[in-house]
C-alpha atoms as a PDB file:
ATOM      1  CA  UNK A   1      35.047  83.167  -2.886  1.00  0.00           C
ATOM      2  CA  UNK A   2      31.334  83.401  -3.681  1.00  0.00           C
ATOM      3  CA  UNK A   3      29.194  83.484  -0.768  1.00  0.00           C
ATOM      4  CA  UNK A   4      26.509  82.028  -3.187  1.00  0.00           C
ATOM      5  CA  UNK A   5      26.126  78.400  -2.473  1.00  0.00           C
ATOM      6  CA  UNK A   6      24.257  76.143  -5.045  1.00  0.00           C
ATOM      7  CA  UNK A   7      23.117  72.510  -3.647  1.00  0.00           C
ATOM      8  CA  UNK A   8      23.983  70.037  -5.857  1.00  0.00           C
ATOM      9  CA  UNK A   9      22.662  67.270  -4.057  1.00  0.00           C
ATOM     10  CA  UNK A  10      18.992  66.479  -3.277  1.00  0.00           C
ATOM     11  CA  UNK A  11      16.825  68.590   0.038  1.00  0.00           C
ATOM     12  CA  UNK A  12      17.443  65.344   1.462  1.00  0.00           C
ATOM     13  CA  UNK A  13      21.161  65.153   1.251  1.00  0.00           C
ATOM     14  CA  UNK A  14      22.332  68.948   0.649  1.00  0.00           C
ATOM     15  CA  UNK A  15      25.860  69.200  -0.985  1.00  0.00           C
ATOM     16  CA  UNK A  16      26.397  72.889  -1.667  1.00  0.00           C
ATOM     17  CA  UNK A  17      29.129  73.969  -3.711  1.00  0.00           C
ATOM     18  CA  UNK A  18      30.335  77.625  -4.325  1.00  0.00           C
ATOM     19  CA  UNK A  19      28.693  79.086  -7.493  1.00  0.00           C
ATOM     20  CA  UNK A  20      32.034  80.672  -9.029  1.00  0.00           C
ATOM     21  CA  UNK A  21      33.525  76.983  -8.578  1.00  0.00           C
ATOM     22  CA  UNK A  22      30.922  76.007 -10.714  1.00  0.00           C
ATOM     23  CA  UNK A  23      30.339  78.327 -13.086  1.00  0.00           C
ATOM     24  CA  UNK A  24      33.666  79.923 -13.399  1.00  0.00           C
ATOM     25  CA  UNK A  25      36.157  76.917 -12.559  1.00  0.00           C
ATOM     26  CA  UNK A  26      39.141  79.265 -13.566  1.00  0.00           C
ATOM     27  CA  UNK A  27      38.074  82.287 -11.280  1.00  0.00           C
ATOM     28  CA  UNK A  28      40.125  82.944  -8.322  1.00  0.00           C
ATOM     29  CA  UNK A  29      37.290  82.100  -6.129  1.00  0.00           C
ATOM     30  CA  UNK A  30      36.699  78.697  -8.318  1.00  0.00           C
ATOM     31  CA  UNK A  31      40.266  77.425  -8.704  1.00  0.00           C
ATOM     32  CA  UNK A  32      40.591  77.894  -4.610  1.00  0.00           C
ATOM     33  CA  UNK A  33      37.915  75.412  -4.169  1.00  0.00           C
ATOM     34  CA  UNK A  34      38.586  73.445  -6.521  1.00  0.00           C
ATOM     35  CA  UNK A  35      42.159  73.482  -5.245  1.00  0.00           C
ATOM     36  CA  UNK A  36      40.963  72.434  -1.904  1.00  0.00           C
ATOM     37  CA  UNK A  37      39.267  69.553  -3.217  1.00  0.00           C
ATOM     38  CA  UNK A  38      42.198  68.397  -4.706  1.00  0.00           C
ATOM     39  CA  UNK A  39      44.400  68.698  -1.006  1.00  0.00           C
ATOM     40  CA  UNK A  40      41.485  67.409   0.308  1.00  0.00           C
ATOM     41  CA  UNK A  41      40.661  70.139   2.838  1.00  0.00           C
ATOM     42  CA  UNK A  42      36.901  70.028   1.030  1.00  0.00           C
ATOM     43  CA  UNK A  43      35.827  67.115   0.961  1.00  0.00           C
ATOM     44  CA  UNK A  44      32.633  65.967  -1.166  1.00  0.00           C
ATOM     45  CA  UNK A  45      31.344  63.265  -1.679  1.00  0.00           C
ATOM     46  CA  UNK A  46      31.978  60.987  -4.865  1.00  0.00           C
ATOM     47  CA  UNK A  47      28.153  61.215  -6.505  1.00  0.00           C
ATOM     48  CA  UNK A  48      28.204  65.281  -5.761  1.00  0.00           C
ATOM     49  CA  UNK A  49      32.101  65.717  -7.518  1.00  0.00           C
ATOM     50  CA  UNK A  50      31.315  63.975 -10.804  1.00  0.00           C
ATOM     51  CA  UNK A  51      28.391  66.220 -10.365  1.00  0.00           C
ATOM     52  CA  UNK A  52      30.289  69.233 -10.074  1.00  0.00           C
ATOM     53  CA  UNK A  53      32.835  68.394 -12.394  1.00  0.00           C
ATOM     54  CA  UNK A  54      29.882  67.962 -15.481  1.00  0.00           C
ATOM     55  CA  UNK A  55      28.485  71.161 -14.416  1.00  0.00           C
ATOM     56  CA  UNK A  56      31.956  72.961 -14.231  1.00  0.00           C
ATOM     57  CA  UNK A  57      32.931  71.499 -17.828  1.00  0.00           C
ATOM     58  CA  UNK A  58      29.819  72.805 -19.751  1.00  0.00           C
ATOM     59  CA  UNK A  59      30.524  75.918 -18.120  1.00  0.00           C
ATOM     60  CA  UNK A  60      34.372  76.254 -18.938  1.00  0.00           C
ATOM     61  CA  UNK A  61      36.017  73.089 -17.618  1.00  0.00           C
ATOM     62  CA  UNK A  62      39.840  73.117 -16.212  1.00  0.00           C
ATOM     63  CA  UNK A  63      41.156  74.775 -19.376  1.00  0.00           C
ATOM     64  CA  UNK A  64      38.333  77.502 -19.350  1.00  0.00           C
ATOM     65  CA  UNK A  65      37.162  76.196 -22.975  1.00  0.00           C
ATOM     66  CA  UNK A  66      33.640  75.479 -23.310  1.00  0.00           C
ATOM     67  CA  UNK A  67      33.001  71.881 -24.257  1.00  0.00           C
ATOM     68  CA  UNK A  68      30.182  70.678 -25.549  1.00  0.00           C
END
């Protein structure tokens, strides 16, 4: 996994999310978080995942298609 963390929350309220789980959602290093999210063993919060989950599908969403 990325050691590169991008904060996709505010400096007030950090939420950092691994950059390949962002930018490359189908990576190994992205589907593991993303995978861990889904179990639950990463947990973030609500505001953050819909967040993530825009950011992740202009950048190749769960079927590694860019939408846009």
């Amino acid at each position: 996994m990325s050691n590169v963390m991008v904060n996709i929350g505010t400096s007030e309220r950090p939420c950092f999310v691994p950059e390949n789980a962002l930018i490359a959602p189908q990576s190994p290093g992205g589907n593991s978080w993303w995978g861990k999210v889904a179990t639950g063993s990463v947990i973030v919060p609500e505001r953050e995942l819909l967040k993530a989950l825009k950011i992740s599908g202009k950048a190749g969403g769960s079927n590694g298609n860019k939408q846009s």
